[in-house]
N, C-alpha and C. Protein backbone atom coordinates (compact mmCIF):
# COMPACT_ATOMS: atom_id res chain seq x y z
N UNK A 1 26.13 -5.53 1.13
CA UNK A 1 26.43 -4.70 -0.01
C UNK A 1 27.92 -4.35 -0.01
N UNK A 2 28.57 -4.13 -1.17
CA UNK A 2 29.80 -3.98 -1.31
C UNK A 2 30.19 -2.35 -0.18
N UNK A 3 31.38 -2.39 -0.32
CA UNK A 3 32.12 -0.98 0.14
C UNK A 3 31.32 -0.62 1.58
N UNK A 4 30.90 -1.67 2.59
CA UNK A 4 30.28 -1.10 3.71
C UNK A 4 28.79 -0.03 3.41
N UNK A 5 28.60 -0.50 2.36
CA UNK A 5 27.15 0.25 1.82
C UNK A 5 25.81 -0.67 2.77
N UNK A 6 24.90 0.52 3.10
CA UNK A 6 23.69 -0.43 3.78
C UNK A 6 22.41 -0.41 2.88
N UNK A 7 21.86 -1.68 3.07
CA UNK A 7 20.56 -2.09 2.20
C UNK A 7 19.62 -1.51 3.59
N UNK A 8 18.72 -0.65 3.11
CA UNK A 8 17.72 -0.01 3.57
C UNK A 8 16.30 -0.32 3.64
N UNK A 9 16.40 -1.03 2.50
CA UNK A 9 15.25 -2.35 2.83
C UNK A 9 14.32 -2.65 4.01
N UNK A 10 15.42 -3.27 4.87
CA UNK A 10 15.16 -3.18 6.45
C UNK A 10 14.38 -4.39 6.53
N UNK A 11 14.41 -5.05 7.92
CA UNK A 11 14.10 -6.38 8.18
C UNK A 11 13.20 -5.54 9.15
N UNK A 12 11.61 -6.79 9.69
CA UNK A 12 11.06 -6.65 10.52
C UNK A 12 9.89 -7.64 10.55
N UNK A 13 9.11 -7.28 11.47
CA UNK A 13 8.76 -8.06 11.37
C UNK A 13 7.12 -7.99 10.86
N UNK A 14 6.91 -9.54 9.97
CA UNK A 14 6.02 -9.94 9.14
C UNK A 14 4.44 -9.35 9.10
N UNK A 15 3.83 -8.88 8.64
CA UNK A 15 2.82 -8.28 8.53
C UNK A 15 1.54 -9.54 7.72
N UNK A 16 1.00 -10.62 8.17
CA UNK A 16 0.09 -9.95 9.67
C UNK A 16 1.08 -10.62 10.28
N UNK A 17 1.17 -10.81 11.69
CA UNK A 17 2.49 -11.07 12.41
C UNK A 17 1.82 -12.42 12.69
N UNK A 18 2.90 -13.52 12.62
CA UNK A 18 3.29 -15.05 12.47
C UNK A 18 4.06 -15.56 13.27
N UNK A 19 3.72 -16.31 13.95
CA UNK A 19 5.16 -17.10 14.73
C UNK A 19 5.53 -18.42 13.54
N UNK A 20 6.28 -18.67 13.51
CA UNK A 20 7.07 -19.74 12.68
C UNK A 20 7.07 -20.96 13.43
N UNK A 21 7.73 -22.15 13.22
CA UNK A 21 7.47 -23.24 14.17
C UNK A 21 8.58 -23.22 15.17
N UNK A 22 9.50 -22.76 15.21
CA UNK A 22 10.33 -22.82 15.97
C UNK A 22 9.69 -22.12 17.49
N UNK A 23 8.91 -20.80 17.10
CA UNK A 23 8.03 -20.52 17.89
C UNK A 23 8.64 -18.63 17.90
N UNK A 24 9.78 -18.65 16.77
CA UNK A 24 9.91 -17.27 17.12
C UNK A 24 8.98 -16.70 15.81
N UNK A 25 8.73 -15.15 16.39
CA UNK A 25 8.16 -14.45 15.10
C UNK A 25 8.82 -14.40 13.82
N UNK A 26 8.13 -14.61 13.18
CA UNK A 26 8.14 -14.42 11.39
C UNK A 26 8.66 -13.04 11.11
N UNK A 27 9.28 -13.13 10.03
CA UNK A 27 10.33 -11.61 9.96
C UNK A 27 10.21 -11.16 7.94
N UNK A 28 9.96 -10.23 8.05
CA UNK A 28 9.61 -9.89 6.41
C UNK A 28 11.12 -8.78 5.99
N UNK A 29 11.96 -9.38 4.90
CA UNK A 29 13.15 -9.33 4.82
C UNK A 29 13.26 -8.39 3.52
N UNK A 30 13.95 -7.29 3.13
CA UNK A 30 14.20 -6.57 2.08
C UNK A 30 13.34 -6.23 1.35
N UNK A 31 12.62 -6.78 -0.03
CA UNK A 31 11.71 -6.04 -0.68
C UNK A 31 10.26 -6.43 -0.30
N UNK A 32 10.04 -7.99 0.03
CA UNK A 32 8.65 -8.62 1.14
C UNK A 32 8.47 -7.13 2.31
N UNK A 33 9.71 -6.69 3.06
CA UNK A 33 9.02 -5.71 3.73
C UNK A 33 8.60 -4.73 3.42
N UNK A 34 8.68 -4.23 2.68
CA UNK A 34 8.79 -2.85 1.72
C UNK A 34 6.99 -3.45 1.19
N UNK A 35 7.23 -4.27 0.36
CA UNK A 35 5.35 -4.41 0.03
C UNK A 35 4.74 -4.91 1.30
N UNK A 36 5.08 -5.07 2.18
CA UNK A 36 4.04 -5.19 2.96
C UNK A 36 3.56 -3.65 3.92
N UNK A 37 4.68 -2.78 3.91
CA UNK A 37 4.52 -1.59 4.26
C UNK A 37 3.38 -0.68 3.52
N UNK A 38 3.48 -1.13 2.43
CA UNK A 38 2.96 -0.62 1.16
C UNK A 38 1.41 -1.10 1.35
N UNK A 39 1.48 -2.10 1.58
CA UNK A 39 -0.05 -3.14 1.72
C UNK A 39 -0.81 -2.06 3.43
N UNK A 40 0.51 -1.99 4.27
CA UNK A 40 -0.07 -1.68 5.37
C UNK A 40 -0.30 0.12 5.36
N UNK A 41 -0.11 0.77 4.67
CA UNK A 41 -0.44 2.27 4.45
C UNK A 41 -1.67 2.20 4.13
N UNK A 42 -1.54 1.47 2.88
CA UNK A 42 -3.05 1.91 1.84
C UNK A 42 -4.13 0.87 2.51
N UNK A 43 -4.34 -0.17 3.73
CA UNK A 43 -5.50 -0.55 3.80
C UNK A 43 -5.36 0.12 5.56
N UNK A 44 -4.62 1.16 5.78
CA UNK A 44 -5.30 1.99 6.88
C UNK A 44 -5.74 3.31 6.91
N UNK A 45 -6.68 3.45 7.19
CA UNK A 45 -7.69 4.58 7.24
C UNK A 45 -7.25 5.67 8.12
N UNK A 46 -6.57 6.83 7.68
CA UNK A 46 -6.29 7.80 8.47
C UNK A 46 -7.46 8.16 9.92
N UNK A 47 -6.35 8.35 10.73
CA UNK A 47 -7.52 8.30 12.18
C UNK A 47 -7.43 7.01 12.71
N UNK A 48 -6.65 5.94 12.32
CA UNK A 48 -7.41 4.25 12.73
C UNK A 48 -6.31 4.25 13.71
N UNK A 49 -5.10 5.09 14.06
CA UNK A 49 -4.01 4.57 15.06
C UNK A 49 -4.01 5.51 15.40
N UNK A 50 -4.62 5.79 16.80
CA UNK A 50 -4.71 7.39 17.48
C UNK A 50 -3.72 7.24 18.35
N UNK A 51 -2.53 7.01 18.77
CA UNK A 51 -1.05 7.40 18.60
C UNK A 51 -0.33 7.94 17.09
N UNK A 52 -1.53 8.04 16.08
CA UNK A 52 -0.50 8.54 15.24
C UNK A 52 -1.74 8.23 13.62
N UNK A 53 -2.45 10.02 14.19
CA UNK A 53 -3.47 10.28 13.41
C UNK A 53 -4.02 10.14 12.30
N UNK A 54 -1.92 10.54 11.82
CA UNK A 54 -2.28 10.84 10.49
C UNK A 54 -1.61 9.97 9.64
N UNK A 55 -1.50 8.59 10.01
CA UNK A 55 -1.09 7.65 9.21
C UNK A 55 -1.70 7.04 8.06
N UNK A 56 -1.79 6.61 7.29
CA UNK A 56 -2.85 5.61 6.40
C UNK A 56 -2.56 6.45 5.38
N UNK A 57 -4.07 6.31 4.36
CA UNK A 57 -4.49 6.62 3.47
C UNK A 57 -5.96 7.22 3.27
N UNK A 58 -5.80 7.88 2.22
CA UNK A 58 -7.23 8.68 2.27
C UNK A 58 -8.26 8.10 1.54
N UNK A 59 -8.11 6.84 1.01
CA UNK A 59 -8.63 5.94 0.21
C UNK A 59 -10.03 5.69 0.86
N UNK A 60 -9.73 5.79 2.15
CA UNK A 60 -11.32 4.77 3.00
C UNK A 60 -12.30 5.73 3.11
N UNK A 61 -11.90 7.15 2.90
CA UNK A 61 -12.73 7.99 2.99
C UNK A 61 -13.86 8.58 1.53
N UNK A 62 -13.86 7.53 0.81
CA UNK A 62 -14.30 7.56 -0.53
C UNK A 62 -15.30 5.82 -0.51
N UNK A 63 -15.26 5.76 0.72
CA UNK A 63 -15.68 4.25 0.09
C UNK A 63 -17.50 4.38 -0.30
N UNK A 64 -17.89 5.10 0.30
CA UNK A 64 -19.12 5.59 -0.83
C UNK A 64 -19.59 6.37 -1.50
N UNK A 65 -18.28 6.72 -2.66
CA UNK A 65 -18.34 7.40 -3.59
C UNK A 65 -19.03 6.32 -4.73
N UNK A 66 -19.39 7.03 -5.93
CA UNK A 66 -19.39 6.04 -6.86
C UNK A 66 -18.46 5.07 -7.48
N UNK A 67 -18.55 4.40 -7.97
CA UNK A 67 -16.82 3.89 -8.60
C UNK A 67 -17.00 4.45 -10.76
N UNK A 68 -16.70 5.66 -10.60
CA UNK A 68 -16.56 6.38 -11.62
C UNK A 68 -15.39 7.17 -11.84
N UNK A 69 -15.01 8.33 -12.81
CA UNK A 69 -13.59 8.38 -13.39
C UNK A 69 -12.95 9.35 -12.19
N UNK A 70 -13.90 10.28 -11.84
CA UNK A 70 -13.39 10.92 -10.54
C UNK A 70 -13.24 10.23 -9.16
N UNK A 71 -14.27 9.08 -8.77
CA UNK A 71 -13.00 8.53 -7.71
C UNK A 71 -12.04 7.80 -7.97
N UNK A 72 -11.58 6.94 -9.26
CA UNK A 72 -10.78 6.65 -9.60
C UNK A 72 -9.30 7.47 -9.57
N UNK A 73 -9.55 8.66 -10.26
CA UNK A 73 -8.44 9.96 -9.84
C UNK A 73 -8.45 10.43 -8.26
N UNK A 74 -9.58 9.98 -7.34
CA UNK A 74 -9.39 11.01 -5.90
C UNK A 74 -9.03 9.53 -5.68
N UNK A 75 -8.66 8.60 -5.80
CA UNK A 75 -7.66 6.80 -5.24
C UNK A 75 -6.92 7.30 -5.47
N UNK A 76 -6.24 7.80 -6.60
CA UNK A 76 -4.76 7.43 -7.38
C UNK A 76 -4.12 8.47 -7.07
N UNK A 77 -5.11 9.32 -6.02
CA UNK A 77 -4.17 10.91 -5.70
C UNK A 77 -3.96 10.24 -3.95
N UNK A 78 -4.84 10.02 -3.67
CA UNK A 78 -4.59 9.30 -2.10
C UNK A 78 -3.90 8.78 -2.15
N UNK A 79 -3.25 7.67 -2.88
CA UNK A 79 -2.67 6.30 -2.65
C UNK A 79 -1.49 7.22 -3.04
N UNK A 80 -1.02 7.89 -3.89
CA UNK A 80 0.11 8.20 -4.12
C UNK A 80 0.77 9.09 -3.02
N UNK A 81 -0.20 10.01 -2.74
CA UNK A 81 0.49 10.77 -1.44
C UNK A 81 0.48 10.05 -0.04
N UNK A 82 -0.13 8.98 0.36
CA UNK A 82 0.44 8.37 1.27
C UNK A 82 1.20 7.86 1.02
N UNK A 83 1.77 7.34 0.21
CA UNK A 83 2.99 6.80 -0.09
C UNK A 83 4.30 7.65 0.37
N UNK A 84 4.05 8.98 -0.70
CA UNK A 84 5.23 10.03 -0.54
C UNK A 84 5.18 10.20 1.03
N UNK A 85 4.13 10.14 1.51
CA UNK A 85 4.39 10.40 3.06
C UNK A 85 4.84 9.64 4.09
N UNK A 86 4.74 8.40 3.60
CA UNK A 86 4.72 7.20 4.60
C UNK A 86 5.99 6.14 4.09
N UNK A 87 6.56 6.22 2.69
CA UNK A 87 7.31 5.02 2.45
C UNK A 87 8.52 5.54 2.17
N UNK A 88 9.60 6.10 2.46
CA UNK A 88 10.45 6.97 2.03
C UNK A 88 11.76 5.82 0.96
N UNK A 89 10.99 4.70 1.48
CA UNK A 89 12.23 3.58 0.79
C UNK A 89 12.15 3.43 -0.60
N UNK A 90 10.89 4.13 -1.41
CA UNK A 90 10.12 4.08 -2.66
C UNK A 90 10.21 5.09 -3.28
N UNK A 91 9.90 5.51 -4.55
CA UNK A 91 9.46 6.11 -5.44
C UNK A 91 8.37 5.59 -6.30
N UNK A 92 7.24 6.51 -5.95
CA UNK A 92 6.15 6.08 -6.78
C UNK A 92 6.71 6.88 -8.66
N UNK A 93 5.75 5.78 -9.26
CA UNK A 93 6.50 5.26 -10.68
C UNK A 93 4.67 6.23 -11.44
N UNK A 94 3.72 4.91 -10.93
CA UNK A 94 2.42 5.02 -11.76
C UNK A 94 1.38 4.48 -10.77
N UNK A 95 0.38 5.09 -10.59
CA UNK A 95 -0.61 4.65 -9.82
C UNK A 95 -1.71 4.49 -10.99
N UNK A 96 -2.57 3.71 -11.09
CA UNK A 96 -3.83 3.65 -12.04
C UNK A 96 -4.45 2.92 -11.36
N UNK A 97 -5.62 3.26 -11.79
CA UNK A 97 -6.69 2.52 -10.71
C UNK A 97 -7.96 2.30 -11.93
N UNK A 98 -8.62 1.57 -11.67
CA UNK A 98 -10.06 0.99 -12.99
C UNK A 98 -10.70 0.03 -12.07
N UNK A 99 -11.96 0.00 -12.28
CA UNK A 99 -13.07 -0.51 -12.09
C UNK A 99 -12.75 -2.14 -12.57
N UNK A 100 -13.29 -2.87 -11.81
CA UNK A 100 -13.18 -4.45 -11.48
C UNK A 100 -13.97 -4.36 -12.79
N UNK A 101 -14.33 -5.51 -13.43
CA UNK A 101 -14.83 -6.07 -14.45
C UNK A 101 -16.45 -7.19 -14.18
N UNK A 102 -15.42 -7.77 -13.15
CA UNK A 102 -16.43 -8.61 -12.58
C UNK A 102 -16.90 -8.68 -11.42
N UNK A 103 -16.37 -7.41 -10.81
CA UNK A 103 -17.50 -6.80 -9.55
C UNK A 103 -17.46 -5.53 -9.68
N UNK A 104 -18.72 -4.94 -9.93
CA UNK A 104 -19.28 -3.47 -10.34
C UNK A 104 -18.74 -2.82 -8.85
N UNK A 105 -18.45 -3.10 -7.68
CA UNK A 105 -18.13 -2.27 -6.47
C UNK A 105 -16.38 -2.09 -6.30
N UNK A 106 -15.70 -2.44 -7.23
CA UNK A 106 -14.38 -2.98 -6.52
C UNK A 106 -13.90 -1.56 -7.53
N UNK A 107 -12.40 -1.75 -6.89
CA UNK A 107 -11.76 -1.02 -7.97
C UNK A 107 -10.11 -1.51 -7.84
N UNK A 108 -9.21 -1.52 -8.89
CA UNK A 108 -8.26 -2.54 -8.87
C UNK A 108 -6.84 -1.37 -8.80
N UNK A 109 -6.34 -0.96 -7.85
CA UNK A 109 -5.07 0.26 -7.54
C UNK A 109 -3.65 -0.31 -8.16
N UNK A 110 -3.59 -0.21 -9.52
CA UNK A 110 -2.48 -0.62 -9.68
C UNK A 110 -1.68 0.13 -9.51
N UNK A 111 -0.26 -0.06 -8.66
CA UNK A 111 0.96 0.63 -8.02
C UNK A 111 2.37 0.31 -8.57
N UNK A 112 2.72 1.03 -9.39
CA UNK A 112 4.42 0.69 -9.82
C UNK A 112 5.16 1.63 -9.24
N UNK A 113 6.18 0.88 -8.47
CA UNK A 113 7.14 1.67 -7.88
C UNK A 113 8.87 0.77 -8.05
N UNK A 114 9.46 2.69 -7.43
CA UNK A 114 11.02 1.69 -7.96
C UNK A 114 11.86 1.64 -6.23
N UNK A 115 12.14 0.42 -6.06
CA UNK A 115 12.95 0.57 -4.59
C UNK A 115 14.22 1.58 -4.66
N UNK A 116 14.45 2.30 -3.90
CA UNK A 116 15.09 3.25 -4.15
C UNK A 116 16.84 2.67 -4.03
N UNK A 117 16.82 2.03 -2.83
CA UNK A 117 18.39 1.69 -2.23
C UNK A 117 18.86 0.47 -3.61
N UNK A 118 18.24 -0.18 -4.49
CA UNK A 118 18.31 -1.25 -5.61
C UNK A 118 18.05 -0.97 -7.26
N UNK A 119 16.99 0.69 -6.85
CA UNK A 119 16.93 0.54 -8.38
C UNK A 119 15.71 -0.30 -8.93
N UNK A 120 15.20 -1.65 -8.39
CA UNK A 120 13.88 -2.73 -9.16
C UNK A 120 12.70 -2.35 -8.69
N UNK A 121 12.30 -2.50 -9.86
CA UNK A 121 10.81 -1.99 -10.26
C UNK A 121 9.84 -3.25 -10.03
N UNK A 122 9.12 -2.39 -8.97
CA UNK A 122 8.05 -3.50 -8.61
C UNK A 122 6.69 -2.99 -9.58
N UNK A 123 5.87 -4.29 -9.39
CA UNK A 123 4.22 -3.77 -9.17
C UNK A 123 3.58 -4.82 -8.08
N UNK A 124 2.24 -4.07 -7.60
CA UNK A 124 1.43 -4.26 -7.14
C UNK A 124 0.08 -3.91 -7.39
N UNK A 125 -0.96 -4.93 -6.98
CA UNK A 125 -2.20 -4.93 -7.24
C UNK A 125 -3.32 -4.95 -6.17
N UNK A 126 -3.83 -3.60 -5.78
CA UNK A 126 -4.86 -3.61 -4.47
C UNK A 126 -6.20 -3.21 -4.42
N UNK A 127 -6.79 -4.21 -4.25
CA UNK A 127 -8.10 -4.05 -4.32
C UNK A 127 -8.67 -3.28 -3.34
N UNK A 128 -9.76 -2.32 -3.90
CA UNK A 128 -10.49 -1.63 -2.66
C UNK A 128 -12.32 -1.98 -3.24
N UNK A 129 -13.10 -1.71 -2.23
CA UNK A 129 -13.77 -2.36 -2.13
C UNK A 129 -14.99 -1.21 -1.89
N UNK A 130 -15.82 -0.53 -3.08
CA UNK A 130 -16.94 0.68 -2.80
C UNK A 130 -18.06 -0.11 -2.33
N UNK A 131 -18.74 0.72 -1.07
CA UNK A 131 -19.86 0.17 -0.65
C UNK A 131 -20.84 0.17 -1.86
N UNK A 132 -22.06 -0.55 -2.14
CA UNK A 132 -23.05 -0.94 -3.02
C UNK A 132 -24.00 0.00 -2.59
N UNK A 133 -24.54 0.33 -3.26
CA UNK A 133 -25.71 1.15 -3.35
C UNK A 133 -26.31 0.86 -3.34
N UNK A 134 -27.80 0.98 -1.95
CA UNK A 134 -28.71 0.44 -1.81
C UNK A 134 -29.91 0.75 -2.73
N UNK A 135 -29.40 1.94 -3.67
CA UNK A 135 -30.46 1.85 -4.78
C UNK A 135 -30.90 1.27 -6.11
């Protein structure tokens, strides 16, 4: 970046982790890392890294709710505040979330956010997955 300015972005490495052929690890570079951070908040379940309780999202704790307009709003309130908590490289934009079409259990988290150190507006699309009702 011009004027000794730093891209915050940040390099690391690849999520799920890859060796390349050379044989060194795979490395996820500027905005690839940033969504994969993003990918790796919202499909962990607060409690799942007991070095560090309170990581994730509160998303998994709904997975047998119904998939109706109120868990749709208790997703789009989870997903957003793990974010604010966990991605500081972001600004969440719009979270919306709706019911799959063609699977009655799913629900589709759409995520617009703006990278902060660039200014570009991403989206993303994450599926979560309500247990079925055995009735």
């Amino acid at each position: 970046m011009a004027n000794g300015a730093s891209d915050f972005r940040g390099i690391g490495w690849a999520f799920p982790v890859e060796v390349e052929a050379g044989g060194r690890i795979a490395l996820a570079r500027l905005d690839q890392s940033i969504e994969e951070s993003i990918l790796l908040i919202v499909g962990t379940a607060r409690g799942e890294r007991v070095m560090r309780p309170t990581f994730g999202c509160g998303i998994h704790d709904l997975v047998f709710a119904p998939n109706d307009a109120t868990t749709a709003a208790q997703v789009s309130f989870a997903v957003r505040e793990a974010l604010i908590d966990w991605e500081p490289r972001i600004e969440v934009l719009e979270v919306q979330v709706a019911p799959d079409g063609a699977e009655g259990n799913k629900l589709l988290i759409n995520l617009q956010y703006r990278v902060r150190s660039t200014n570009n507006v991403f989206n993303l699309v994450y599926p979560f997955y309500l247990e079925k009702s055995g009735v």
